[in-house]
C-alpha atoms as a PDB file:
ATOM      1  CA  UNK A   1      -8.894  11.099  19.426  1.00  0.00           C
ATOM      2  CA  UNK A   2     -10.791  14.672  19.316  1.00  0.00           C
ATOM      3  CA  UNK A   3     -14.237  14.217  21.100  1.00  0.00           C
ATOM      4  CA  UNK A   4     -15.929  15.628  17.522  1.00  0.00           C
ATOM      5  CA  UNK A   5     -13.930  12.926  15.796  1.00  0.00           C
ATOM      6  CA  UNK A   6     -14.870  10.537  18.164  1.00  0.00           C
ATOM      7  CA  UNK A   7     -18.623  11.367  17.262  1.00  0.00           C
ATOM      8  CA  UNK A   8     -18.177  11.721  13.644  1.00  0.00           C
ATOM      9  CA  UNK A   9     -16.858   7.939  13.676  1.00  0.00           C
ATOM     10  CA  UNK A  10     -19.474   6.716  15.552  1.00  0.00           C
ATOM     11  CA  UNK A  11     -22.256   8.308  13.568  1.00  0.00           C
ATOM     12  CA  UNK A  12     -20.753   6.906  10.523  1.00  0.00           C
ATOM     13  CA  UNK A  13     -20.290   3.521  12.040  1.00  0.00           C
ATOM     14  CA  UNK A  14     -24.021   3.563  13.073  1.00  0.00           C
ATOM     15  CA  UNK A  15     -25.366   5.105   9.903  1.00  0.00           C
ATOM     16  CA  UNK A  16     -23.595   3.207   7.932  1.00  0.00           C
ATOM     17  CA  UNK A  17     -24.752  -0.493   9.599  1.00  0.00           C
ATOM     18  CA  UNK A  18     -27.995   0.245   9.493  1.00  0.00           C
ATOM     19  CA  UNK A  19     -27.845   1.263   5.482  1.00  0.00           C
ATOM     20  CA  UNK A  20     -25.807  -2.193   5.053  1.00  0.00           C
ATOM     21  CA  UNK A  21     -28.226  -4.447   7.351  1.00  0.00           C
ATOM     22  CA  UNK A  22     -31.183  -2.732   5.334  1.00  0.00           C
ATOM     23  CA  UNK A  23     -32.689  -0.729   8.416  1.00  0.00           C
ATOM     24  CA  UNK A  24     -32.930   1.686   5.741  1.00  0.00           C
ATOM     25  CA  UNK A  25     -34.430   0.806   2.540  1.00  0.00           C
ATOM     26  CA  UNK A  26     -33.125   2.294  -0.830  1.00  0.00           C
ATOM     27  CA  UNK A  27     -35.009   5.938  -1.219  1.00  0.00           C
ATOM     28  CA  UNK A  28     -35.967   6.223   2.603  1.00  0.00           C
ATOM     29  CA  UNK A  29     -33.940   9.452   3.977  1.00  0.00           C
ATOM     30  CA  UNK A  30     -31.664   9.219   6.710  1.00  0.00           C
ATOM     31  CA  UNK A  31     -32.683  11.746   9.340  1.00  0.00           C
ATOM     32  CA  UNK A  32     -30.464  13.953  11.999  1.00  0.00           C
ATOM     33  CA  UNK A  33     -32.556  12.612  14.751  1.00  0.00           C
ATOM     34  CA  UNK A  34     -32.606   8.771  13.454  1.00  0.00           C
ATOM     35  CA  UNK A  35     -34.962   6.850  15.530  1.00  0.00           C
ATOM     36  CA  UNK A  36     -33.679   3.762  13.602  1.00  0.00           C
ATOM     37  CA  UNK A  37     -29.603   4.131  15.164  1.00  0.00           C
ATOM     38  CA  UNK A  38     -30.896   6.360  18.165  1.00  0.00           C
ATOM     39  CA  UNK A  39     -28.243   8.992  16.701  1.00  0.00           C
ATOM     40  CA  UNK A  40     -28.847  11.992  17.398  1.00  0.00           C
ATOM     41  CA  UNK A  41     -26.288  14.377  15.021  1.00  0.00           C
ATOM     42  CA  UNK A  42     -25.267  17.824  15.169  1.00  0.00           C
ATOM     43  CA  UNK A  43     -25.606  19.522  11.372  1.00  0.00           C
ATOM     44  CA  UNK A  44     -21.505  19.797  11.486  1.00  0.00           C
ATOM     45  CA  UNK A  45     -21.436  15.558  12.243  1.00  0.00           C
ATOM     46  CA  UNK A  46     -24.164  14.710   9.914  1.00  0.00           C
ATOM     47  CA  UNK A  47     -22.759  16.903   7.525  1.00  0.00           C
ATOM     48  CA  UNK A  48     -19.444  15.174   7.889  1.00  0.00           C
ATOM     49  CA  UNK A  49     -20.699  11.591   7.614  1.00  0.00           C
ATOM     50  CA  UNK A  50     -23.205  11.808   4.840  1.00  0.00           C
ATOM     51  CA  UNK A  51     -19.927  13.165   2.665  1.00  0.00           C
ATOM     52  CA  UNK A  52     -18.177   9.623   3.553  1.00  0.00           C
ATOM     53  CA  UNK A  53     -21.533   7.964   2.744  1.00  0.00           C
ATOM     54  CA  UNK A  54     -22.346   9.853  -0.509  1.00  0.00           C
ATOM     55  CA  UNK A  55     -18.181   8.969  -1.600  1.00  0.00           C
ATOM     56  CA  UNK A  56     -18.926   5.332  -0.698  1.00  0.00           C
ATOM     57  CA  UNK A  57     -21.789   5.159  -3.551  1.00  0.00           C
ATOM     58  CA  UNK A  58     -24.400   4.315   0.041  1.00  0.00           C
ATOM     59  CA  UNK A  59     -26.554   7.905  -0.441  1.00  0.00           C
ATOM     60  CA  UNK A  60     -26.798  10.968  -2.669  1.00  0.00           C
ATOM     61  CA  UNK A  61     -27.600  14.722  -0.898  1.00  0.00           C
ATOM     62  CA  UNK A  62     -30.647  15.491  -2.694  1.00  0.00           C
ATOM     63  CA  UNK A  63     -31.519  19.414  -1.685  1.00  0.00           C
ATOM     64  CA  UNK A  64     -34.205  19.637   0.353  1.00  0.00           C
ATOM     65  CA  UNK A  65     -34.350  15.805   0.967  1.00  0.00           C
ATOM     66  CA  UNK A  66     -30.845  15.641   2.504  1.00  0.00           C
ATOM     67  CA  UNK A  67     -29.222  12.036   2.569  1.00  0.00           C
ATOM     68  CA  UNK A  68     -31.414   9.369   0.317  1.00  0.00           C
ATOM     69  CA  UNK A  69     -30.282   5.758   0.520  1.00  0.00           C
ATOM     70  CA  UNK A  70     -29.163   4.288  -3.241  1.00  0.00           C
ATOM     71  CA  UNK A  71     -29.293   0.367  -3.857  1.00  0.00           C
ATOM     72  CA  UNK A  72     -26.157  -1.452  -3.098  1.00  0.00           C
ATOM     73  CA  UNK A  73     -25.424  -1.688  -6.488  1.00  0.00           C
ATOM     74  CA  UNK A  74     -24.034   1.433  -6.421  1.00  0.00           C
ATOM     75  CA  UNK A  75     -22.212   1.103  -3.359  1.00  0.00           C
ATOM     76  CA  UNK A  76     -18.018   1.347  -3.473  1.00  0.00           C
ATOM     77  CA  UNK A  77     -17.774  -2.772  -2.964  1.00  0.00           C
ATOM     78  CA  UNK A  78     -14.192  -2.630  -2.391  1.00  0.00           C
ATOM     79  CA  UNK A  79     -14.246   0.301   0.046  1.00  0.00           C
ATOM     80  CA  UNK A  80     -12.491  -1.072   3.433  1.00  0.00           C
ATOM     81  CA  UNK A  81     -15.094   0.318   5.320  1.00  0.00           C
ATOM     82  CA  UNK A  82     -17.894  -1.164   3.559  1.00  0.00           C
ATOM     83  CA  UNK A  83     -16.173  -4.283   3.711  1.00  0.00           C
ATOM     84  CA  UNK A  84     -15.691  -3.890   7.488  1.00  0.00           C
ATOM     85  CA  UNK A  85     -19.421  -2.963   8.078  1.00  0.00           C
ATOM     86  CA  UNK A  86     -20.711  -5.932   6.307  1.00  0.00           C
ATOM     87  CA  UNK A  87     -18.530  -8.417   8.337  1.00  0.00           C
ATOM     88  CA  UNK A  88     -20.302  -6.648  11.160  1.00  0.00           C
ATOM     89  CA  UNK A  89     -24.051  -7.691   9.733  1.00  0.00           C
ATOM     90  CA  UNK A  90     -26.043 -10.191   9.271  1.00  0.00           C
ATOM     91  CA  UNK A  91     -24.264 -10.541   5.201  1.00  0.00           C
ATOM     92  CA  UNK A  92     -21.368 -11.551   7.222  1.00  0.00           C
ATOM     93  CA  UNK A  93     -21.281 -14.826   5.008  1.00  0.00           C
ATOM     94  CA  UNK A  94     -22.136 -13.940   2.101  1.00  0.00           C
ATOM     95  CA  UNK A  95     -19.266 -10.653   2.470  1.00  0.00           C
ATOM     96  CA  UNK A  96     -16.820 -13.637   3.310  1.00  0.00           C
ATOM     97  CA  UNK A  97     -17.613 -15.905  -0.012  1.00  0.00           C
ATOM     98  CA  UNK A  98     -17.709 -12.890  -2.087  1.00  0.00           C
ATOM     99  CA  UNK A  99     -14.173 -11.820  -0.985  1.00  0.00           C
ATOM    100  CA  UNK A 100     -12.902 -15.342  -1.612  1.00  0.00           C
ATOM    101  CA  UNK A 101     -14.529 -15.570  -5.074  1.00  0.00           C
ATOM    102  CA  UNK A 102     -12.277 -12.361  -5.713  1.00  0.00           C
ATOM    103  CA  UNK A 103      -8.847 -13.602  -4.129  1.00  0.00           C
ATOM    104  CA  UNK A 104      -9.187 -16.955  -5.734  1.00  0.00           C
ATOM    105  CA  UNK A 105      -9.365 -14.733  -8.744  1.00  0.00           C
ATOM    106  CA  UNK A 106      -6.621 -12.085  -8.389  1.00  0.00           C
ATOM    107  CA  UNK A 107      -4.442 -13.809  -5.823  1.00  0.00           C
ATOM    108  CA  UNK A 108      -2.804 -16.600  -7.400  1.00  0.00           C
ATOM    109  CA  UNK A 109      -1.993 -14.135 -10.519  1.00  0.00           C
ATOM    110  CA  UNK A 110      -0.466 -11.960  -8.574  1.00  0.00           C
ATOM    111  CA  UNK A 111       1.684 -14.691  -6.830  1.00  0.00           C
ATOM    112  CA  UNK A 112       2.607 -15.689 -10.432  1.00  0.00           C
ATOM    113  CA  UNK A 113       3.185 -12.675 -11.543  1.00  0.00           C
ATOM    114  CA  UNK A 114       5.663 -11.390  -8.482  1.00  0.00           C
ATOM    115  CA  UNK A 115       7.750 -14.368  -9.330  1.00  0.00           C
ATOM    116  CA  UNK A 116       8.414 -12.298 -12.652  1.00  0.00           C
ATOM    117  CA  UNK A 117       8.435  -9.007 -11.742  1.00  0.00           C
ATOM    118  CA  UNK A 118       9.130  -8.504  -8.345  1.00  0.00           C
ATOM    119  CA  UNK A 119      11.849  -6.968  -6.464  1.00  0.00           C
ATOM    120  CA  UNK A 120      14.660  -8.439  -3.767  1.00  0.00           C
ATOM    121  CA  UNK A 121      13.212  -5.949  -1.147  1.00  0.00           C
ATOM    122  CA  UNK A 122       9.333  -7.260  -2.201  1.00  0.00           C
ATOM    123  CA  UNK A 123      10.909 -11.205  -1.771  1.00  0.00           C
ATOM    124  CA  UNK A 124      12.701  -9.918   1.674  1.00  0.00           C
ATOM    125  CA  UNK A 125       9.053  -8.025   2.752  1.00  0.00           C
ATOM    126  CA  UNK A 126       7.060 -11.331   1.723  1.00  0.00           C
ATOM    127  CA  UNK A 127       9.810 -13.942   3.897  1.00  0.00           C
ATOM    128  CA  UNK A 128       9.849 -11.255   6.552  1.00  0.00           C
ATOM    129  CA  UNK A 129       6.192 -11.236   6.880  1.00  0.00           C
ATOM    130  CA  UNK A 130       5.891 -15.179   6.723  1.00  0.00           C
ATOM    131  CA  UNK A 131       8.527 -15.613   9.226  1.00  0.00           C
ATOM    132  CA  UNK A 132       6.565 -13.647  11.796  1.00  0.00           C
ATOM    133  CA  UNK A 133       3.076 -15.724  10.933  1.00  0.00           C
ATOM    134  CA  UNK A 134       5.261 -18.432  11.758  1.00  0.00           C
ATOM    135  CA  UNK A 135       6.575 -17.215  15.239  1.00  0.00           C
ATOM    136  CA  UNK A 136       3.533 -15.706  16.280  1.00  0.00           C
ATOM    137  CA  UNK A 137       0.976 -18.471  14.349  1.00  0.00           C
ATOM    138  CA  UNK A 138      -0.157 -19.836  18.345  1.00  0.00           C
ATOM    139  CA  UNK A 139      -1.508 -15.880  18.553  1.00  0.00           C
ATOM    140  CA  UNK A 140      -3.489 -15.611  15.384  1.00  0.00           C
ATOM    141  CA  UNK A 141      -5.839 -13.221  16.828  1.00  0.00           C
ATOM    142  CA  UNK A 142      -3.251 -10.733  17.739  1.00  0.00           C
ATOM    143  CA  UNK A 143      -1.849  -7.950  16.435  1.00  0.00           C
ATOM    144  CA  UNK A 144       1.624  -9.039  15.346  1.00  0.00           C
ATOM    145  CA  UNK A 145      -0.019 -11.888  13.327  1.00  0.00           C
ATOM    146  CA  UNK A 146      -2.556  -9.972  12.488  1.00  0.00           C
ATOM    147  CA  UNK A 147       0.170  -7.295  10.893  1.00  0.00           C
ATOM    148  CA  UNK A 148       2.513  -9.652   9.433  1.00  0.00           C
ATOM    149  CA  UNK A 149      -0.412 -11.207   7.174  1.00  0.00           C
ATOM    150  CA  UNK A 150      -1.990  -7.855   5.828  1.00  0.00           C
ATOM    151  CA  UNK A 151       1.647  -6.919   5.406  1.00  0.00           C
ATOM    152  CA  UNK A 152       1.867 -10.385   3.206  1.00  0.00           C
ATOM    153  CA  UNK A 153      -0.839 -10.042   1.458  1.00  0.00           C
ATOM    154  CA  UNK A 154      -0.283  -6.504   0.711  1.00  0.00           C
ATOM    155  CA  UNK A 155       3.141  -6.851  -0.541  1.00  0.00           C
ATOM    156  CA  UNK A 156       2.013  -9.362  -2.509  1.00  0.00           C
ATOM    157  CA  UNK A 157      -0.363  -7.344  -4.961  1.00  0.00           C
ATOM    158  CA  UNK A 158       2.380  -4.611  -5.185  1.00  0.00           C
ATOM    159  CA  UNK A 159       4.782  -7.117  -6.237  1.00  0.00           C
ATOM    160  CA  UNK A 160       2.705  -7.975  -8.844  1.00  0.00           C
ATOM    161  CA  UNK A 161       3.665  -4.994 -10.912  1.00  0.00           C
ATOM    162  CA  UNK A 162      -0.241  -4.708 -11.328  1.00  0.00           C
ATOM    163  CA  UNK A 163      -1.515  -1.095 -10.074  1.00  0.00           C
ATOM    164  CA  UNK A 164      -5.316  -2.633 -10.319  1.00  0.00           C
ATOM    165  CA  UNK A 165      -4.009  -5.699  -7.961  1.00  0.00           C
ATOM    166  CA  UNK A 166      -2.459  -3.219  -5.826  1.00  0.00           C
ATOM    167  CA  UNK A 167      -5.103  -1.166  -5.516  1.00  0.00           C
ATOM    168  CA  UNK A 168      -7.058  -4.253  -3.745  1.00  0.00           C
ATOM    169  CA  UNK A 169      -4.499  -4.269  -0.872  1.00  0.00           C
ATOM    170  CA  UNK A 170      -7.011  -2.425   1.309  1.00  0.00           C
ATOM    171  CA  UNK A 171      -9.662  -4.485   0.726  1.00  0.00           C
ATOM    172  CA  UNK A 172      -7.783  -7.888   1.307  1.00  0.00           C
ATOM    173  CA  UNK A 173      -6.520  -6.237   4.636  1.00  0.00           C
ATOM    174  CA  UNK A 174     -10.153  -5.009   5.870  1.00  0.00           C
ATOM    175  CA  UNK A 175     -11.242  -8.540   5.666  1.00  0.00           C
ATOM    176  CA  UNK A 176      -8.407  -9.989   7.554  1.00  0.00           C
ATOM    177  CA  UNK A 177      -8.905  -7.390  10.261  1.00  0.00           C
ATOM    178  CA  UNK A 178     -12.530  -7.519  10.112  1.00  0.00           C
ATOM    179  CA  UNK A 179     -12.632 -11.520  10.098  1.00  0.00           C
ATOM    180  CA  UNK A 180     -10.159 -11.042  13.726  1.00  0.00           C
ATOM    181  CA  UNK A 181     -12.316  -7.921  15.039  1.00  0.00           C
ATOM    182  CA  UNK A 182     -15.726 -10.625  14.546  1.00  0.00           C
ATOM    183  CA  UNK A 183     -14.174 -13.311  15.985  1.00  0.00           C
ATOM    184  CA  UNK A 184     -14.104 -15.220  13.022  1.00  0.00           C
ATOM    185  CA  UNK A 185     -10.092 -16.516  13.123  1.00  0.00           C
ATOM    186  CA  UNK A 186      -8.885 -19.299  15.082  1.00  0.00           C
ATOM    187  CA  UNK A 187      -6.408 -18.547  18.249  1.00  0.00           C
ATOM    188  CA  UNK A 188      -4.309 -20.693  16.961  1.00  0.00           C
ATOM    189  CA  UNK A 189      -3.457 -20.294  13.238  1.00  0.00           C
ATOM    190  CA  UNK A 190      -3.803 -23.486  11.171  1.00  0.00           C
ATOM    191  CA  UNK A 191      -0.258 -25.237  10.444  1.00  0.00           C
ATOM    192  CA  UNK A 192      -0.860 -25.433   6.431  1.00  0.00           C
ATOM    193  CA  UNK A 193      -2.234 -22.374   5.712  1.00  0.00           C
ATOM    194  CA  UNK A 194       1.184 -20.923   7.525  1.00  0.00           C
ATOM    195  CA  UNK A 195       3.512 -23.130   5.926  1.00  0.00           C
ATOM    196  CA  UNK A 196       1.590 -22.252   2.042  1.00  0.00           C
ATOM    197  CA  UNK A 197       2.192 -18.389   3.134  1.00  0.00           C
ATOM    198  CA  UNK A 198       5.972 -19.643   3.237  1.00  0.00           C
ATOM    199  CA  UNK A 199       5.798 -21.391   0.130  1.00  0.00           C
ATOM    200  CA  UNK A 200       4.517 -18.049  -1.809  1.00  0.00           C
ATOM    201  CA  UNK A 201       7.531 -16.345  -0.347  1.00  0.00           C
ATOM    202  CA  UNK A 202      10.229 -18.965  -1.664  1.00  0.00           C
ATOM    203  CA  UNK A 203       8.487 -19.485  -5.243  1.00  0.00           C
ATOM    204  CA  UNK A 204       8.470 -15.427  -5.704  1.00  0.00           C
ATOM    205  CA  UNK A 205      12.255 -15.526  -4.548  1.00  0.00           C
ATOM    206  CA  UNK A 206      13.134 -18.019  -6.620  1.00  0.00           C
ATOM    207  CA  UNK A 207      11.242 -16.650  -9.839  1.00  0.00           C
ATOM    208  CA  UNK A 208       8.823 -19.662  -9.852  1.00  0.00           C
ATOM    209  CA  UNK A 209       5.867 -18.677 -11.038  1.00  0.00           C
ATOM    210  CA  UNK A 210       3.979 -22.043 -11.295  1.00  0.00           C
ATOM    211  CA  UNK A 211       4.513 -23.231  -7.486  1.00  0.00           C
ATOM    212  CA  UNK A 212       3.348 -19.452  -6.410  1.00  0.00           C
ATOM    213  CA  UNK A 213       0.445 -19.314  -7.512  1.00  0.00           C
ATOM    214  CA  UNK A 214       0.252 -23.255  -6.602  1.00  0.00           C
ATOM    215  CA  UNK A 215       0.268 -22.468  -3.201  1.00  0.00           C
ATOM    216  CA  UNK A 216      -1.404 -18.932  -3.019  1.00  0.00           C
ATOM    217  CA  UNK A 217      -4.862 -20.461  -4.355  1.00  0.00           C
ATOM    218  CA  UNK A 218      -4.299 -23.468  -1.572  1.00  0.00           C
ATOM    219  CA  UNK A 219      -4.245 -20.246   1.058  1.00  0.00           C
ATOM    220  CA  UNK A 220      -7.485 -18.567  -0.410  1.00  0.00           C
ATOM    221  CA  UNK A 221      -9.247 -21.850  -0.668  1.00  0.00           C
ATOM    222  CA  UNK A 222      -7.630 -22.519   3.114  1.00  0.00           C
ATOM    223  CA  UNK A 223      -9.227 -18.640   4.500  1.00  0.00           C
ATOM    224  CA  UNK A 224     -13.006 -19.726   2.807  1.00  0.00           C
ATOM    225  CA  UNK A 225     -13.025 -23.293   4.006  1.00  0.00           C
ATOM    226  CA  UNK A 226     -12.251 -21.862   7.678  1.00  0.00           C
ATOM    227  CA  UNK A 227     -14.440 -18.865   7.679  1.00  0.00           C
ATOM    228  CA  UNK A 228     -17.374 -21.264   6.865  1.00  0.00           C
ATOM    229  CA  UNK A 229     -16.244 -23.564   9.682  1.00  0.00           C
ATOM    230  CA  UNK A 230     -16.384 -20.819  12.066  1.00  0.00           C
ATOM    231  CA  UNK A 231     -19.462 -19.647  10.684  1.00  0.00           C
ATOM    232  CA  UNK A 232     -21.327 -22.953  11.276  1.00  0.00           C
ATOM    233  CA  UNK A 233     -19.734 -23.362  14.738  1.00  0.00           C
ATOM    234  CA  UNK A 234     -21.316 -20.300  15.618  1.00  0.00           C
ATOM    235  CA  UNK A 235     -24.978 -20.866  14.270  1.00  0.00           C
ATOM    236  CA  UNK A 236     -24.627 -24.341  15.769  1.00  0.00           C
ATOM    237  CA  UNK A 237     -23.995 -22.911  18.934  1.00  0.00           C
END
């Protein structure tokens, strides 16, 4: 990666966890010289980030003012990087429930619906994808597991034949990398929540709409119970 690239990522990155852990309240500016990150940004950098920032909802470039911080209402929730940053925080649980209140409401639909709609190539990318949670499921902190379940989870909300599901494919596959990244997923992959990603697969093949969505709510409610178990592990610790 270019050197400038390199520092316009890790502006961003720094900038943007200290809007999300509230190191910046809304209305305070975020300066060039930040004593609150210790960044230290050329225009061309700053320039660069604050654009990503301003797109995710997180400021608006007020002339003479330069980057203001807006509430979080008006952040870009669904934004991957957002999503990313506040696994990163202090919000981690509260990012975690919030994503699971969402799957438990899109995910199971979309199971249901891919047993309508979908395509042989969609049932051969879902089985495909199991298969390799299921070979790799003593390694489910690594990047072939890791792969194969944003793949499934992905492929899933396409095969919906809803372009609104779809478009959550990102944000599904942020939190699944960001829960790994935080060291927030078991090494070894829990036996159930494998075998449920298997069921999906054979109720979409086999058009049954019912049993999909069945077992794609028992593998949301699965991911939530064993975030929070990690979670308390790790403040009882």
């Amino acid at each position: 990666m270019p050197e400038h690239a390199s520092l316009h990522q890790q502006v961003l990155d720094q900038w943007g966890m200290a809007i999300v852990e509230g190191r910046y309240a809304p209305g305070e500016r975020v300066a060039l010289a930040d004593p609150v990150t210790g960044v230290d940004a050329s225009r061309t950098v700053a320039r660069e980030a604050t654009r990503v920032l301003e797109a995710l909802g997180m400021v608006t470039v007020r002339r003479r003012m330069g980057a203001v911080v807006n509430p979080p209402q008006h952040w870009n929730a669904f934004d991957p990087r957002l999503i990313f940053w506040r696994l990163r925080s202090r919000d981690v649980a509260a990012q975690l429930h919030w994503i699971a209140q969402l799957r438990s409401a899109v995910e199971p639909m979309a199971a249901a619906l891919a047993a309508e709609v979908s395509t042989p190539q969609q049932w051969a990318a879902l089985t495909e994808a199991a298969i390799t949670m299921v070979a790799q499921a003593r390694d489910a902190t690594g990047a072939e597991y890791l792969a194969a379940d944003a793949a499934f989870h992905r492929t899933l909300l396409l095969a919906s034949g809803n372009p609104m599901f779809a478009a959550l494919g990102g944000s599904v596959e942020a939190v699944l990398r960001g829960r790994t990244a935080g060291g927030l997923m078991p090494t070894v992959a829990d036996a159930q929540a494998v075998r449920l990603h298997c069921d999906v697969a054979a109720a979409v093949a086999a058009g049954d709409a019912a049993a999909a969505e069945r077992a794609m709510r028992g593998i949301v409610e699965e991911a939530d119970q064993a975030a929070r178990a990690v979670l308390e592990g790790l403040d009882q610790a």
